[in-house]
Every structure is written in C-alpha cells, then in structure tokens.
Protein backbone atom coordinates (compact mmCIF):
# COMPACT_ATOMS: atom_id res chain seq x y z
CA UNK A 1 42.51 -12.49 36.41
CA UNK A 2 40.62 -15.69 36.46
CA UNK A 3 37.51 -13.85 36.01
CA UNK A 4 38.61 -12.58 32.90
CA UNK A 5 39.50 -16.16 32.08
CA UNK A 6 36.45 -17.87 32.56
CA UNK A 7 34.36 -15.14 30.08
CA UNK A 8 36.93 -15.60 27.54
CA UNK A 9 36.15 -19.48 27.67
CA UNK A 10 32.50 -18.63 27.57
CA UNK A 11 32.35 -16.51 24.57
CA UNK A 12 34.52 -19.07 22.48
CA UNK A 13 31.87 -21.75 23.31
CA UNK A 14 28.74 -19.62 21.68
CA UNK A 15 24.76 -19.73 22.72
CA UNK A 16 23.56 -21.72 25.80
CA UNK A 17 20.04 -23.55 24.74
CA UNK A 18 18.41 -21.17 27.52
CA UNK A 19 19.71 -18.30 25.33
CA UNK A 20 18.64 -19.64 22.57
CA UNK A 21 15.26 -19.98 23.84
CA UNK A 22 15.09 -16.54 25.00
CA UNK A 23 15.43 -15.52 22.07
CA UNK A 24 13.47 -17.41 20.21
CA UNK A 25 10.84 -16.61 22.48
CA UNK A 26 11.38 -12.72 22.30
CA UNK A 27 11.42 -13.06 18.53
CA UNK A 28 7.94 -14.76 18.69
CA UNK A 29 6.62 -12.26 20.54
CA UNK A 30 7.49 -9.47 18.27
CA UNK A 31 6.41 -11.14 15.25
CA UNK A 32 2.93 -12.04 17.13
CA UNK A 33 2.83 -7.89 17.87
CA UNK A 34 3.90 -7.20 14.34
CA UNK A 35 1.89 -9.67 12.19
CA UNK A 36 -1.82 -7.44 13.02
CA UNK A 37 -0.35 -4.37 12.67
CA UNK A 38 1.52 -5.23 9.38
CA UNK A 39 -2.24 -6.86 7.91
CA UNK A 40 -3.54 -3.65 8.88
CA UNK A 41 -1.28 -1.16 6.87
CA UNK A 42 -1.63 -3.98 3.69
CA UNK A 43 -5.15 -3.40 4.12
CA UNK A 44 -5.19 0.01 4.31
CA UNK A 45 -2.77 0.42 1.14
CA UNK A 46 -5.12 -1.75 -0.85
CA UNK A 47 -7.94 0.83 0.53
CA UNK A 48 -5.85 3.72 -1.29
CA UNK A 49 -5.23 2.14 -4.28
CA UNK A 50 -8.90 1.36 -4.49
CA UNK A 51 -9.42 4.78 -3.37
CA UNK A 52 -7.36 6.54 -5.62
CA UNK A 53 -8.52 4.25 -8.90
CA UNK A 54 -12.20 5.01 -7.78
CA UNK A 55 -11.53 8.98 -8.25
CA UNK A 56 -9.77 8.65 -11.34
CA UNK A 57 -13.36 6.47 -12.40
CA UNK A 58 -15.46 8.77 -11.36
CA UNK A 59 -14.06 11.90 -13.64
CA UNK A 60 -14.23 8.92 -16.77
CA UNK A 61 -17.84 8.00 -16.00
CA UNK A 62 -18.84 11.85 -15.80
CA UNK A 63 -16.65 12.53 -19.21
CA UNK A 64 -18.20 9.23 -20.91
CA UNK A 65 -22.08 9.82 -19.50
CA UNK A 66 -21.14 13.85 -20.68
CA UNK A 67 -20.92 11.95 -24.35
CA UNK A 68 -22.72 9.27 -24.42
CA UNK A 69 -26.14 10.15 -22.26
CA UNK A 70 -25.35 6.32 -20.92
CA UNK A 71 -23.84 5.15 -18.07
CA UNK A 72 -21.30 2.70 -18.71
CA UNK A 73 -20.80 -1.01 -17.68
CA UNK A 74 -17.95 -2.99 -17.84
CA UNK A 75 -16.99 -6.32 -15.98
CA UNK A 76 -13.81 -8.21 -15.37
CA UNK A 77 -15.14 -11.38 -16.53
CA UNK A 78 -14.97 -9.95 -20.18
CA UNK A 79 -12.62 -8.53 -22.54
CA UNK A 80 -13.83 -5.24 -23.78
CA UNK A 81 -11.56 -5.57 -27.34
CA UNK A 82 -13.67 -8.45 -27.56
CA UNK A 83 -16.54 -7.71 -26.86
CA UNK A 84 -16.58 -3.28 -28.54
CA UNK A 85 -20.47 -3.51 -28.25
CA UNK A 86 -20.77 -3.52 -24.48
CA UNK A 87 -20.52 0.09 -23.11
CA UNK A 88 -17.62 0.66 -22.17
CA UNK A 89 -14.36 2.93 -21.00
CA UNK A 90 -11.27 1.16 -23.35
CA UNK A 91 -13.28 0.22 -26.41
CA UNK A 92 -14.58 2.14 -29.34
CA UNK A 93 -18.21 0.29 -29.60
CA UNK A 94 -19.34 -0.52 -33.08
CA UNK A 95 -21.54 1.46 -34.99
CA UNK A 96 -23.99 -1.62 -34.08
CA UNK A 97 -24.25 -1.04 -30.58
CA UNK A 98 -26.14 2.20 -31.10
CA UNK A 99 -23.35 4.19 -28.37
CA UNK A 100 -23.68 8.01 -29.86
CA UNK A 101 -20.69 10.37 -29.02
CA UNK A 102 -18.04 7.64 -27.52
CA UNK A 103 -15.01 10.14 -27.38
CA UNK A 104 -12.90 7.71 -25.33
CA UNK A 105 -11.09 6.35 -24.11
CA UNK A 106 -12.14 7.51 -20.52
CA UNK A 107 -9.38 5.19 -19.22
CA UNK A 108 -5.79 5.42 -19.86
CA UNK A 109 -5.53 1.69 -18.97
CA UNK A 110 -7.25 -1.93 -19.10
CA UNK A 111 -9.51 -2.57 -16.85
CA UNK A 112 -8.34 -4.88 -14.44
CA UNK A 113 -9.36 -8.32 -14.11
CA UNK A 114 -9.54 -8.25 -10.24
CA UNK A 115 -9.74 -5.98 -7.15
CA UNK A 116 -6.81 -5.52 -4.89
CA UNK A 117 -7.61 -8.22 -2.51
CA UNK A 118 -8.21 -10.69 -5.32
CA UNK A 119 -11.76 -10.70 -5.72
CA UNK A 120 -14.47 -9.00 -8.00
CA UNK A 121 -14.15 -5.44 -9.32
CA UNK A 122 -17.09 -4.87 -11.84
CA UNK A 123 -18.62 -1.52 -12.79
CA UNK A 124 -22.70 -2.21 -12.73
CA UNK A 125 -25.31 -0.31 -14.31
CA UNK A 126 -28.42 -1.55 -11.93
CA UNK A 127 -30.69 -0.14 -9.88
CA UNK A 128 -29.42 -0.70 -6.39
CA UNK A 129 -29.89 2.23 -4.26
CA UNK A 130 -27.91 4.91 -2.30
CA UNK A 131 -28.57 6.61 0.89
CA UNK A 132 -25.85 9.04 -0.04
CA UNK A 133 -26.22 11.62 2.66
CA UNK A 134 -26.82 9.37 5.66
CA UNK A 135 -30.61 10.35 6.52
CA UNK A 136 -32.13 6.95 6.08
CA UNK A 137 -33.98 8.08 2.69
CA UNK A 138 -32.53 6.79 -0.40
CA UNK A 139 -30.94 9.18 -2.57
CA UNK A 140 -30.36 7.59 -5.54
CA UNK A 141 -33.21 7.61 -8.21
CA UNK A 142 -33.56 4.60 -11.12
CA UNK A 143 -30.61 3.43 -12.68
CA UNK A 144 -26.52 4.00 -11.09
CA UNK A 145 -23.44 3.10 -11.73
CA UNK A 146 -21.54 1.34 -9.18
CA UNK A 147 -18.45 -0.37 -8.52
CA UNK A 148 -19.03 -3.60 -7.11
CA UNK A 149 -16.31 -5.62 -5.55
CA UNK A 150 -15.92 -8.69 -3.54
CA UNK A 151 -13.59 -10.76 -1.62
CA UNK A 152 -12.07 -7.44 0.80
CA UNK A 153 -11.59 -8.30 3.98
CA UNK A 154 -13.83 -6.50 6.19
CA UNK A 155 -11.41 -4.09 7.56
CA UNK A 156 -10.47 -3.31 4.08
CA UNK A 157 -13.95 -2.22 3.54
CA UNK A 158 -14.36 -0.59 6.81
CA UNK A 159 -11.27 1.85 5.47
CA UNK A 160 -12.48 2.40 1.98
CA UNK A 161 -15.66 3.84 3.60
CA UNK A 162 -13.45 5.77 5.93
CA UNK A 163 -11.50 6.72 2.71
CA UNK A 164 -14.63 7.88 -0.25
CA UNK A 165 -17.11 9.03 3.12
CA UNK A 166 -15.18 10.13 5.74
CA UNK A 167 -17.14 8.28 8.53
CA UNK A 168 -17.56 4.48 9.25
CA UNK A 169 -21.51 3.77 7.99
CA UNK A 170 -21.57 0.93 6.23
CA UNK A 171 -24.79 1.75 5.22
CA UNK A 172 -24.98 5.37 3.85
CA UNK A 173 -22.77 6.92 1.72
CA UNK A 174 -21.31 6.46 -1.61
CA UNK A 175 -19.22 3.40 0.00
CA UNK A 176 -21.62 0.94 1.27
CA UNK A 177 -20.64 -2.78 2.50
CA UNK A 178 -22.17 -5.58 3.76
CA UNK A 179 -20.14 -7.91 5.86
CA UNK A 180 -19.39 -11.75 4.94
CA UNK A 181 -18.49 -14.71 7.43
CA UNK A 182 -14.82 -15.37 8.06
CA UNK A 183 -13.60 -11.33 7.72
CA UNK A 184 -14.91 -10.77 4.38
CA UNK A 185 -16.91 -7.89 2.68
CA UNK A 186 -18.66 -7.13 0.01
CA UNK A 187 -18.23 -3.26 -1.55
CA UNK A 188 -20.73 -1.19 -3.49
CA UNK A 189 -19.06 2.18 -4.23
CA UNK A 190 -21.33 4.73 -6.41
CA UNK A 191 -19.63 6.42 -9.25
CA UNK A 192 -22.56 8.30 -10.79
CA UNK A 193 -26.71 8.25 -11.29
C-alpha cells in the first residue's frame, strides 16, 4: 500500500530535471540523425523537378529547332515579353528578328527566373562541348544548347547526373558538373546540338 502511495505522489509532482535532460538529449540525437537524411531527400526532390522540367525542354527545343532551324536561347535575367527578338520558347519574335517558322509556344509556362536551389537556370546557345557517351572524345560538334545552372549543392548535382545519365560521371554525359568550394556545383545539362 505505501508503494502505491509514494508513485501516486510522484506522478502529481511531473518531470525530474534528469528526465528532462534525457530527453532532451534523446531528442537531439534524433534530430542530429534526421537533419542529413532530411537535406538529402530535399535535394533529391529538387533533382526531379529539375529532372522532370529538363525532359519536358528537351521535346520544346526539338519542336522549336524542327521550326525554326535555330536553337533557342533564353536567360532568367531577361523578360522574354520584353525582349520578343531574342529566340525564344514563350515569345512570338518580331518579324525583325529574322526567326522563320516560330510555331510556339514550345512552353506552356514562363520561364523561371531561378533554379530550384536558388541559383542560375539559363538555356545557352555556345559552344561548350559534350562527351555524351563517356569515351573521353567529345561528342558534341559546333554550336549546343545547354541548360546551365548554378548555385546546386553538390549532391544535388551528383543526383541530377544520376537522374538524365544513369551513372555518377561528372564529366561525360548529357549532365556534366563541376564542383564549387563550400558544397556547391555548377550544372551543364545538354538539351540538343
């Protein structure tokens, strides 16, 4: 009976400060297990949007290179309504800017201003070159179209190769990256030559 007591008298008094620290502690330890693994899936889910936006690009670059015998460039630094004469997805150009057989729009939506992670998403006409299959030759020939985007974290990059090549080169493929100081990347994904 005066067992019973005495835990009755305990509960009503709540949490000792060792209990409190116990759990405190536990709850630290979880979150410190948690916080890499919960970086990791944002990354990755970045990666697919990225992903799934690049193959939805790559069918509007065919359809507008189909009409226009150009490759397209567009940057997020600009608005295309403003600037029609710039070849792009959105925009009728004017009959200035010399763009024969525009049949757009390619896109079904504004091009965004940034990538995922917050940094650069531009679609280049240049001629940086692809080693698409992996054999240390390039593959590309003169001008491509690339999307070029900075600011991912380097594990970001590492799974938008895995993503568009299926393997982890960061050198070969249609997703290339080179790898900044303090975790960043930057991404070079090839849409068409």
């Amino acid at each position: 009976m005066r067992r019973v007591q005495r835990v009755e008298r305990r509960a009503g008094r709540g949490l000792s400060a060792v209990e409190i620290v116990g759990t405190l502690g536990v709850l630290g330890v979880l979150s410190g297990v948690m916080l890499p693994f919960l970086d990791h899936q944002v990354d990755r889910s970045r990666a697919v949007h990225i992903a799934r936006d690049f193959q939805e690009l790559e069918s509007a670059v065919a359809r507008y290179q189909h009409d226009t015998q150009l490759l397209p460039i567009q940057y997020s630094g600009y608005d295309p309504s403003e600037h029609p004469d710039v070849q792009n997805l959105i925009v009728r150009p004017t009959p200035g800017a010399r763009i024969r057989g525009w049949n757009g729009p390619y896109l079904s939506a504004a091009w965004p201003r940034r990538n995922a992670w917050g940094g650069r998403l531009d679609l280049v006409l240049s001629t940086r070159q692809f080693d698409r299959d992996g054999d240390g030759k390039v593959d590309t020939q003169a001008a491509n179209s690339y999307l070029y985007l900075t600011g991912v974290s380097a594990r970001g990059a590492r799974e938008l190769d895995r993503l568009i090549d299926r393997k982890r080169n960061p050198h070969a493929g249609q997703a290339i990256y080179e790898e900044m100081p303090r975790g960043a990347a930057t991404v070079y994904l090839l849409v068409a030559d």
